[in-house]
C-alpha atoms as a PDB file:
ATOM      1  CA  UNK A   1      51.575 -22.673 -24.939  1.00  0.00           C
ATOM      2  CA  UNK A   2      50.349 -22.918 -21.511  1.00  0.00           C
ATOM      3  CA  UNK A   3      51.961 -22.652 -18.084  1.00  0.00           C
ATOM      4  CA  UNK A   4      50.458 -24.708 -15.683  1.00  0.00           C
ATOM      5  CA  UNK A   5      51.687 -23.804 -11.533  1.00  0.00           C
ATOM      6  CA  UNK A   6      52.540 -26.563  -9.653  1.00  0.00           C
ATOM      7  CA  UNK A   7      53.000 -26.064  -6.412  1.00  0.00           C
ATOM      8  CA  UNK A   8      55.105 -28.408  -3.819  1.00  0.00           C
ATOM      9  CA  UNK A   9      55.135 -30.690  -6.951  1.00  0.00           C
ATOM     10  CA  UNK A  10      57.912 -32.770  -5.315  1.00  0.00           C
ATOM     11  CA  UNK A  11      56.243 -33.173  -1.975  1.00  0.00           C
ATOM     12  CA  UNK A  12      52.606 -34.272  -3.435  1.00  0.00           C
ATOM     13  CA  UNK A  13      53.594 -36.902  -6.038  1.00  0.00           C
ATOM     14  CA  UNK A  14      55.143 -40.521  -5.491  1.00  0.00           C
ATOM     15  CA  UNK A  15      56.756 -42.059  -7.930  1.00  0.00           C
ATOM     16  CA  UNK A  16      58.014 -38.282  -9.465  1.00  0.00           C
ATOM     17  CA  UNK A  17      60.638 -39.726 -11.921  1.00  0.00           C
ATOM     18  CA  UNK A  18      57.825 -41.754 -13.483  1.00  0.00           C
ATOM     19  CA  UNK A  19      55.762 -38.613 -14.005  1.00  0.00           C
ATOM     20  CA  UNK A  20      58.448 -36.487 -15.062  1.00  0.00           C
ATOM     21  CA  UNK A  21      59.336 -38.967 -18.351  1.00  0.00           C
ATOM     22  CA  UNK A  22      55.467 -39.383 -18.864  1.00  0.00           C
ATOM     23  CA  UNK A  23      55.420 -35.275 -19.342  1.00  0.00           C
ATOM     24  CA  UNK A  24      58.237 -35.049 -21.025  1.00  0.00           C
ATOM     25  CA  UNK A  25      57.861 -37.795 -23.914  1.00  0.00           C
ATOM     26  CA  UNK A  26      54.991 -35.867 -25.179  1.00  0.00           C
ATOM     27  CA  UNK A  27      57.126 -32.885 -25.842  1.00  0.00           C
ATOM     28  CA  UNK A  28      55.445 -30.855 -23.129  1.00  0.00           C
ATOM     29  CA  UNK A  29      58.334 -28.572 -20.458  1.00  0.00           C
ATOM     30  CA  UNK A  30      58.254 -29.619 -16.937  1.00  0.00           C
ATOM     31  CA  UNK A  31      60.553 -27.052 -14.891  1.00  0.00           C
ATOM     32  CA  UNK A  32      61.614 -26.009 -11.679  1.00  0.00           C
ATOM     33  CA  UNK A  33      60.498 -22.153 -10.542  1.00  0.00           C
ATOM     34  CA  UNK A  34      63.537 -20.539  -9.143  1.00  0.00           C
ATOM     35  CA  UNK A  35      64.976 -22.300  -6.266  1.00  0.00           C
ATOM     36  CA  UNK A  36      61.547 -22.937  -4.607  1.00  0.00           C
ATOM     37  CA  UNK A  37      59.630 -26.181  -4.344  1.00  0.00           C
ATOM     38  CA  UNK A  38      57.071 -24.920  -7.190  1.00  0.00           C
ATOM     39  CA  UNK A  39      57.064 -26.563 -10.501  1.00  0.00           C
ATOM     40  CA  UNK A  40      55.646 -25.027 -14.083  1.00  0.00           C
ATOM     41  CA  UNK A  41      54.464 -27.399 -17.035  1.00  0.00           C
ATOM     42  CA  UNK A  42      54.000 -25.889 -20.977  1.00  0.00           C
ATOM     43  CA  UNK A  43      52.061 -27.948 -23.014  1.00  0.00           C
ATOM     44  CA  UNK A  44      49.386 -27.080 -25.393  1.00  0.00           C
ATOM     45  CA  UNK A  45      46.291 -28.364 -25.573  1.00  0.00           C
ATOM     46  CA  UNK A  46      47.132 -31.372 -27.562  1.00  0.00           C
ATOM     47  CA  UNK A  47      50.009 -32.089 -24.772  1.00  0.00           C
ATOM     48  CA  UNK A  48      47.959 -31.634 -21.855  1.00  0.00           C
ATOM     49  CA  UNK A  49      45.108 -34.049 -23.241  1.00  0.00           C
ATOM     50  CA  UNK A  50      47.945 -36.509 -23.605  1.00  0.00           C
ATOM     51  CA  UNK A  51      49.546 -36.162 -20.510  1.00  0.00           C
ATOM     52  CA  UNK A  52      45.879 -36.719 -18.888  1.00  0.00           C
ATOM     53  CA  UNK A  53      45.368 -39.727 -20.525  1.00  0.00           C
ATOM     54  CA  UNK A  54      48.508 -41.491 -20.016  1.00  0.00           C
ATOM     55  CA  UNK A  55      48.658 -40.370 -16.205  1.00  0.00           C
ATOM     56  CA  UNK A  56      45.041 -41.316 -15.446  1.00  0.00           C
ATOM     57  CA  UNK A  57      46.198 -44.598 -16.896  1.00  0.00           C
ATOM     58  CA  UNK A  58      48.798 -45.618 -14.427  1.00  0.00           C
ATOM     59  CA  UNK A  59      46.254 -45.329 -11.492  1.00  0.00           C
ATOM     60  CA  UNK A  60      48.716 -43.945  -9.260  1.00  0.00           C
ATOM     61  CA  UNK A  61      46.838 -42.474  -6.022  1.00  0.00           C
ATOM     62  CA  UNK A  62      49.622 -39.320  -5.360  1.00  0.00           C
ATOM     63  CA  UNK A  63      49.030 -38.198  -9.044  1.00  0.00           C
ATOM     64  CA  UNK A  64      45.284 -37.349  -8.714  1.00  0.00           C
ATOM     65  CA  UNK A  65      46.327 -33.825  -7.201  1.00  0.00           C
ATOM     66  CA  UNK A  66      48.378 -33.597 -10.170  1.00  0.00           C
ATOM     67  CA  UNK A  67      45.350 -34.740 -12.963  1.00  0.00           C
ATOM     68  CA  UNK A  68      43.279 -32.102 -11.259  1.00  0.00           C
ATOM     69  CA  UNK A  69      45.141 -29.502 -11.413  1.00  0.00           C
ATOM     70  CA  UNK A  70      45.864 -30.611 -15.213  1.00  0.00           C
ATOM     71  CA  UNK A  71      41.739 -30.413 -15.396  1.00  0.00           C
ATOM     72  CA  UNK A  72      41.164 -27.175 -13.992  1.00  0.00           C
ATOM     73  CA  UNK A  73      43.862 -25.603 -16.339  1.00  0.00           C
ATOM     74  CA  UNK A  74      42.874 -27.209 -19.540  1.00  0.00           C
ATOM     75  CA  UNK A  75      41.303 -24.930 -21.818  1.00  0.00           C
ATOM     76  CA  UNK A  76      38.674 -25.554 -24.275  1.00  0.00           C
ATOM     77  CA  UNK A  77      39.013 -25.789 -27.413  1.00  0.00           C
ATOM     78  CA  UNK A  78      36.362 -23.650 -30.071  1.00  0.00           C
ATOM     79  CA  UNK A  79      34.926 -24.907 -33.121  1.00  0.00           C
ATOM     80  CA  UNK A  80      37.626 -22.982 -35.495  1.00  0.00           C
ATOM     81  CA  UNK A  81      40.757 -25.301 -33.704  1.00  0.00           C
ATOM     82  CA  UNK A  82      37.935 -28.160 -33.781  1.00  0.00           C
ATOM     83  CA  UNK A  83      37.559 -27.647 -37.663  1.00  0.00           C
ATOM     84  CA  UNK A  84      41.283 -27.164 -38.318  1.00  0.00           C
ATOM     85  CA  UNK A  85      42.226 -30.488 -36.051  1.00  0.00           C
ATOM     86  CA  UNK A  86      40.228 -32.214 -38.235  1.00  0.00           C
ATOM     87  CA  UNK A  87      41.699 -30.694 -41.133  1.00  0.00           C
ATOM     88  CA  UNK A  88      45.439 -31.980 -39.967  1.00  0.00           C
ATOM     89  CA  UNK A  89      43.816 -35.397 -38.808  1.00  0.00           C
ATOM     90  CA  UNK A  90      40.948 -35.602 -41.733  1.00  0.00           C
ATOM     91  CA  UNK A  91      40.481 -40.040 -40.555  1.00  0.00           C
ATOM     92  CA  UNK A  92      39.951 -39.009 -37.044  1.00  0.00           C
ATOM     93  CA  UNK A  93      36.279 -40.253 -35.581  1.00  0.00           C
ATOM     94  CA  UNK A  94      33.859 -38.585 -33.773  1.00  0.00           C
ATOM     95  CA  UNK A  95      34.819 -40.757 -30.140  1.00  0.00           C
ATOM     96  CA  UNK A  96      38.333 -39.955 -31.185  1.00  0.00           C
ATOM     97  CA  UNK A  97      38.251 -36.045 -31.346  1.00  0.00           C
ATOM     98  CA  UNK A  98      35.612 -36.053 -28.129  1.00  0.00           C
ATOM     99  CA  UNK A  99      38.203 -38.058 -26.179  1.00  0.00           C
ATOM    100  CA  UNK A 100      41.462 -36.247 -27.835  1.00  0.00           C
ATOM    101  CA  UNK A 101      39.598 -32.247 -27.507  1.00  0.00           C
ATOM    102  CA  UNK A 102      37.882 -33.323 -24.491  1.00  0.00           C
ATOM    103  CA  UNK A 103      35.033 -31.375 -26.277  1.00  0.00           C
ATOM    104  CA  UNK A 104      31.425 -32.430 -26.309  1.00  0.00           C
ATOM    105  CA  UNK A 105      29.521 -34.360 -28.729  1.00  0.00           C
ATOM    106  CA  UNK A 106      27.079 -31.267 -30.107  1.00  0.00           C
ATOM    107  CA  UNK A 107      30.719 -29.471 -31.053  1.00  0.00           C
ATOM    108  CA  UNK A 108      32.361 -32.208 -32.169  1.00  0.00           C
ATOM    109  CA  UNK A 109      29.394 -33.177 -34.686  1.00  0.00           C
ATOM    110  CA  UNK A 110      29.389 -29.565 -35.416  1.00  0.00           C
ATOM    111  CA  UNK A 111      33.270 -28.763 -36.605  1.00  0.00           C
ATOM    112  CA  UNK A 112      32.622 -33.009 -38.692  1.00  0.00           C
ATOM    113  CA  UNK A 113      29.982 -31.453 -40.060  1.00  0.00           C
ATOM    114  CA  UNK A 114      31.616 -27.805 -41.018  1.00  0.00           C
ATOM    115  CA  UNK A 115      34.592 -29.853 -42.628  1.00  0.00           C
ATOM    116  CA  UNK A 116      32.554 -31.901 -44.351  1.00  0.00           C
ATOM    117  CA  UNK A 117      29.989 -29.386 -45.545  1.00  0.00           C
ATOM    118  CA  UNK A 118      32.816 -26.605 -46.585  1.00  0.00           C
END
């Protein structure tokens, strides 16, 4: 799980209800810190892809702060998780775990490979 900061989340989005159902129908925890006007999200990986897509979708302008700080906190993924996402998802296609992992093409051909090799 990872806790993502955001700060003055309330002041720097429009449309905040909007957002707040997007986050929260992929399972992910969007929460107020204390008392103060800073927000938290926990998501994993999977979670935060998701929430990326869906909010890059809607092409409101107030929620690029909020994409960008998704971006800068989104880890990447290694070839083991690569391997065993395939594993759990054994139909997914090569465009589908690049966009999904946001992982590049050289690892995702490498974990297809490993799972289909091994």
């Amino acid at each position: 799980m990872i806790e993502i900061p955001l700060n003055s989340f309330v002041r720097r989005t429009q449309d905040r209800t909007q957002l707040k159902v997007l986050v929260l129908n992929t399972g992910a925890l969007l929460k107020r810190k204390g008392r103060s006007r800073n927000w938290i999200l926990q998501a994993d990986c999977s979670q935060i892809s998701e929430i990326l897509y869906k909010a890059q979708q809607v092409e409101e302008p107030s929620w690029q702060w909020f994409i960008s700080e998704l971006e800068k906190h989104k880890p990447q993924l290694s070839v083991n998780e690569l391997v065993n996402l395939i594993k759990q998802e054994p139909l997914i296609t090569l465009n589908q775990l690049i966009v999904k992992t946001d992982c590049t093409l050289a690892q995702a051909r490498e974990a297809i490979d490993i799972v289909e090799w091994c």
